[in-house]
N, C-alpha and C. Protein backbone atom coordinates (compact mmCIF):
# COMPACT_ATOMS: atom_id res chain seq x y z
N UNK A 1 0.83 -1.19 0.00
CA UNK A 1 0.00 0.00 0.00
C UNK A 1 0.87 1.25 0.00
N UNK A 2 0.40 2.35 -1.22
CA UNK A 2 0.86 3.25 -0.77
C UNK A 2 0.54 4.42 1.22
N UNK A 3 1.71 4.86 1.35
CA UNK A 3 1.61 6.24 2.50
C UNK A 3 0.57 6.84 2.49
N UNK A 4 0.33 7.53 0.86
CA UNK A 4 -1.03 8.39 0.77
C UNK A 4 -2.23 7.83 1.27
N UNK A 5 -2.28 6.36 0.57
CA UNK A 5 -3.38 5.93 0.94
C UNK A 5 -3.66 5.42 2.26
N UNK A 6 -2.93 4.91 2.68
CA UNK A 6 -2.84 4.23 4.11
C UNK A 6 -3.00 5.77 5.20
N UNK A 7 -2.30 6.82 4.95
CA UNK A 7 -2.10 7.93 5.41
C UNK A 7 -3.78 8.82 6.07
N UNK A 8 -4.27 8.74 4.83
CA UNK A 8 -5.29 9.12 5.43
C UNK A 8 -6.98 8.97 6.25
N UNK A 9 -6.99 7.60 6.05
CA UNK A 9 -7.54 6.88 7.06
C UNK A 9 -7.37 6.64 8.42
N UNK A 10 -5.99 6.39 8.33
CA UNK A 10 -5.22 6.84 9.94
C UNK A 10 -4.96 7.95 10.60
N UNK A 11 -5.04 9.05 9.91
CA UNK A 11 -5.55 10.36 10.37
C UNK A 11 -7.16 11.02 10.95
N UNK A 12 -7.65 9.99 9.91
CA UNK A 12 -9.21 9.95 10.93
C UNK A 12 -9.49 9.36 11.19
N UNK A 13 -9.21 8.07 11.73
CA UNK A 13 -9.22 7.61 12.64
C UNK A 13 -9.01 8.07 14.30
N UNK A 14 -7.65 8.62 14.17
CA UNK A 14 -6.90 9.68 14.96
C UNK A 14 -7.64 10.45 15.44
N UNK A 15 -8.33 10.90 14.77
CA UNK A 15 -9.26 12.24 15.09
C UNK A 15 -10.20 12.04 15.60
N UNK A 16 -11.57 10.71 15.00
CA UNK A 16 -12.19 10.60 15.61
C UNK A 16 -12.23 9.93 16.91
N UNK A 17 -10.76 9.15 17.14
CA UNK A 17 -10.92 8.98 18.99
C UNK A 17 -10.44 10.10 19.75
N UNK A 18 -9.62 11.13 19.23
CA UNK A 18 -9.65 12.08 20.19
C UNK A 18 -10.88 12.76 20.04
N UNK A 19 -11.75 12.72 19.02
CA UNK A 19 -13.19 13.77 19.65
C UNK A 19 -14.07 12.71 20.88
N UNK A 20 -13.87 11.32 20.82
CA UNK A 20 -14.47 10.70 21.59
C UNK A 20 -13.87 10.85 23.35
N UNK A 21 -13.03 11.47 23.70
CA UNK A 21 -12.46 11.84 24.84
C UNK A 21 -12.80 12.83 25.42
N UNK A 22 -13.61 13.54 25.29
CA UNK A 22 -14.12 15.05 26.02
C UNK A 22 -15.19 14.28 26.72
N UNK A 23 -15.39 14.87 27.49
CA UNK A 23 -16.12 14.54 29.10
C UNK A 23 -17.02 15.80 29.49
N UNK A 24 -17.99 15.86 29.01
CA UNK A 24 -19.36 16.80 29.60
C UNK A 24 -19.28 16.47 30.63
N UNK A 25 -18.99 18.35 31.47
CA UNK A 25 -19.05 18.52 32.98
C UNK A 25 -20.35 19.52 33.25
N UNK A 26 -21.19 19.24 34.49
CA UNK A 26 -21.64 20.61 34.90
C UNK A 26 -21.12 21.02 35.83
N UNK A 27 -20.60 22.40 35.57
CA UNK A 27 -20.34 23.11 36.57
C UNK A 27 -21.66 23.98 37.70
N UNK A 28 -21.25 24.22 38.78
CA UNK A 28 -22.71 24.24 39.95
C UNK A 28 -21.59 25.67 40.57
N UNK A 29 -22.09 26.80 40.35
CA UNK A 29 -22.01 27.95 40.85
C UNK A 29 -22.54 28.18 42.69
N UNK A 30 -22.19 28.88 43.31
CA UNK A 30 -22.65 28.78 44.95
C UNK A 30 -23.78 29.53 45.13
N UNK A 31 -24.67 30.46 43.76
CA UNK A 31 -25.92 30.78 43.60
C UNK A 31 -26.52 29.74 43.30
N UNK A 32 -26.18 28.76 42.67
CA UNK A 32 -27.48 28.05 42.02
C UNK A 32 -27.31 28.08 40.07
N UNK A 33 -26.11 28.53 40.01
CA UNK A 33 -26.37 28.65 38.27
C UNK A 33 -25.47 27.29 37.77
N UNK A 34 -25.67 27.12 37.22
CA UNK A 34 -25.17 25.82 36.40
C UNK A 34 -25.07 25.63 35.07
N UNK A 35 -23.27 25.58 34.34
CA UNK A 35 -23.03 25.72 33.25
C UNK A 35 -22.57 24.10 32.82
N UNK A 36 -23.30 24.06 31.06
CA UNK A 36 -22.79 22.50 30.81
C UNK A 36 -21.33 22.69 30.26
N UNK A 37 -20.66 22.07 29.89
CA UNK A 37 -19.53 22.23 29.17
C UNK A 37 -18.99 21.27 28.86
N UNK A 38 -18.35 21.72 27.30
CA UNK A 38 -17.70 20.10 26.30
C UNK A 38 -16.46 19.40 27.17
N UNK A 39 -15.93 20.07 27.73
CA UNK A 39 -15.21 19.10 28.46
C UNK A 39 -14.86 20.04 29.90
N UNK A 40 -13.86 18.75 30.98
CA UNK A 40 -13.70 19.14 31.86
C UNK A 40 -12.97 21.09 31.56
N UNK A 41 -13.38 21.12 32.78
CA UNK A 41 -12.55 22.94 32.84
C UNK A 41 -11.11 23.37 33.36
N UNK A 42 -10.36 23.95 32.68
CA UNK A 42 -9.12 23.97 33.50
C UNK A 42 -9.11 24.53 35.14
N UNK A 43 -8.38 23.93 35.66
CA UNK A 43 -8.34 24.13 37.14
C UNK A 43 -8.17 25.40 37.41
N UNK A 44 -8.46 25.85 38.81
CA UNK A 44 -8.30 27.23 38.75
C UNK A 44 -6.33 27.10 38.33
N UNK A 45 -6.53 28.19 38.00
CA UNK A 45 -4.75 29.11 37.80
C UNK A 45 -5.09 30.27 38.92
N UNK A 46 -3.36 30.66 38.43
CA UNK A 46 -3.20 31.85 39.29
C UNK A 46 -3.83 33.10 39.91
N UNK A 47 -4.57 33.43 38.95
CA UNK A 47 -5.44 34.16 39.37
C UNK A 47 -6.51 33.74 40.11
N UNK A 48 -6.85 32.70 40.53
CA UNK A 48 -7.90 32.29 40.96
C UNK A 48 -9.22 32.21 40.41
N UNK A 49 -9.00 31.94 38.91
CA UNK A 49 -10.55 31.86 38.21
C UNK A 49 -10.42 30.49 38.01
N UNK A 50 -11.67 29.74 37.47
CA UNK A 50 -11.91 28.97 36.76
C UNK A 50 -11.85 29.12 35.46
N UNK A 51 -11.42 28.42 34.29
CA UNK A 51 -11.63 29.09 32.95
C UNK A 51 -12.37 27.70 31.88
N UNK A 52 -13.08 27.76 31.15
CA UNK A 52 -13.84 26.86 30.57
C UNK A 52 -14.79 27.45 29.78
N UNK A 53 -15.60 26.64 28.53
CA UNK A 53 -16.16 26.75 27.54
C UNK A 53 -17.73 26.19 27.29
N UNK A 54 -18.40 27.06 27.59
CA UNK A 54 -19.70 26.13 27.44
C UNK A 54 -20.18 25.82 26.52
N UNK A 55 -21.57 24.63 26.27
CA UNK A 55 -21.94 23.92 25.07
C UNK A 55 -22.11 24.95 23.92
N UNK A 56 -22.51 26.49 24.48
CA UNK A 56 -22.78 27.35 23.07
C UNK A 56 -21.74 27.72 22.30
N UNK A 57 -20.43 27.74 23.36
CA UNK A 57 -19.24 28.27 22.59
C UNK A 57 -19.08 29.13 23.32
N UNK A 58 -19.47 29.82 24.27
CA UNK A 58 -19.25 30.93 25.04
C UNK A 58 -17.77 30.75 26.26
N UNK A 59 -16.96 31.39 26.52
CA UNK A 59 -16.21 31.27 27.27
C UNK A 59 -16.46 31.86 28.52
N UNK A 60 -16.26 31.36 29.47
CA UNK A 60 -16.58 31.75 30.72
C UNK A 60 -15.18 31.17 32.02
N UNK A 61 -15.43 32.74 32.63
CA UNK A 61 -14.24 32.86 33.42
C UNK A 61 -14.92 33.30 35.22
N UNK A 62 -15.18 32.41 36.25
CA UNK A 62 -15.60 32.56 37.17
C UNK A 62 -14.58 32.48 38.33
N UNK A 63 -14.67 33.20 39.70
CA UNK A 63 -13.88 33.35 40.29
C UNK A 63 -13.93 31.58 41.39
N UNK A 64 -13.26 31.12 41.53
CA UNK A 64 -12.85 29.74 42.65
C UNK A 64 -13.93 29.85 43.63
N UNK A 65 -14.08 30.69 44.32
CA UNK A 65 -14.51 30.47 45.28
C UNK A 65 -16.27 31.17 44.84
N UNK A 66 -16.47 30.97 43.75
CA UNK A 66 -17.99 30.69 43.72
C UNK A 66 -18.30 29.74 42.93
N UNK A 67 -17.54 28.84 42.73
CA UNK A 67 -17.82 27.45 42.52
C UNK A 67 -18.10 26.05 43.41
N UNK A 68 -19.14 25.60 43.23
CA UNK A 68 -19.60 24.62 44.33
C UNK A 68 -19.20 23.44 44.19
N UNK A 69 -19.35 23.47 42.79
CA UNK A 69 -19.24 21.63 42.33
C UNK A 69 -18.59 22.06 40.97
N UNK A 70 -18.02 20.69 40.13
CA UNK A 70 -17.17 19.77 39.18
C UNK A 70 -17.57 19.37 39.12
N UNK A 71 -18.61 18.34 38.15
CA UNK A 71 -18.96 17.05 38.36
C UNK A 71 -19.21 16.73 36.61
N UNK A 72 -18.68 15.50 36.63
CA UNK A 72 -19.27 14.53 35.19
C UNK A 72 -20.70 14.67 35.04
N UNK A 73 -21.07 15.17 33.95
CA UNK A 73 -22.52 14.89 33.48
C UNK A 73 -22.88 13.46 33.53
N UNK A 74 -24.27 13.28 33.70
CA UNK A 74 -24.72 11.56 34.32
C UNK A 74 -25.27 11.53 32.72
């Protein structure tokens, strides 16, 4: 077999198990608000935010300590 051909099947392949690895989280705010999101959220950093992406595409940046919960979507 040619590279080319062999080449690009194994590239999506590739691809489609890394899209199968994102992990829907809801995040649970200490009001009561609750964001879904395509995957887990990065931990807080230095500044003390949370930083993460919700299902619309929207980015959202909340401060640590008004976060209640992490949790895997059921």
């Amino acid at each position: 077999m040619n590279i080319k051909t062999l080449g690009l099947p194994l590239a999506v392949a590739a691809l489609l198990a890394l899209a199968g690895c994102s992990t829907p989280t809801v995040v649970t705010l200490q009001n009561g608000t609750q964001y879904l999101t395509k995957d887990m959220p990065k931990t807080k950093n230095k500044d003390g935010f949370y930083e993460f992406e919700d299902i619309s595409g929207a980015k959202v940046k909340v401060r640590s300590d008004e976060v209640a919960t992490v949790r895997k979507e059921d």
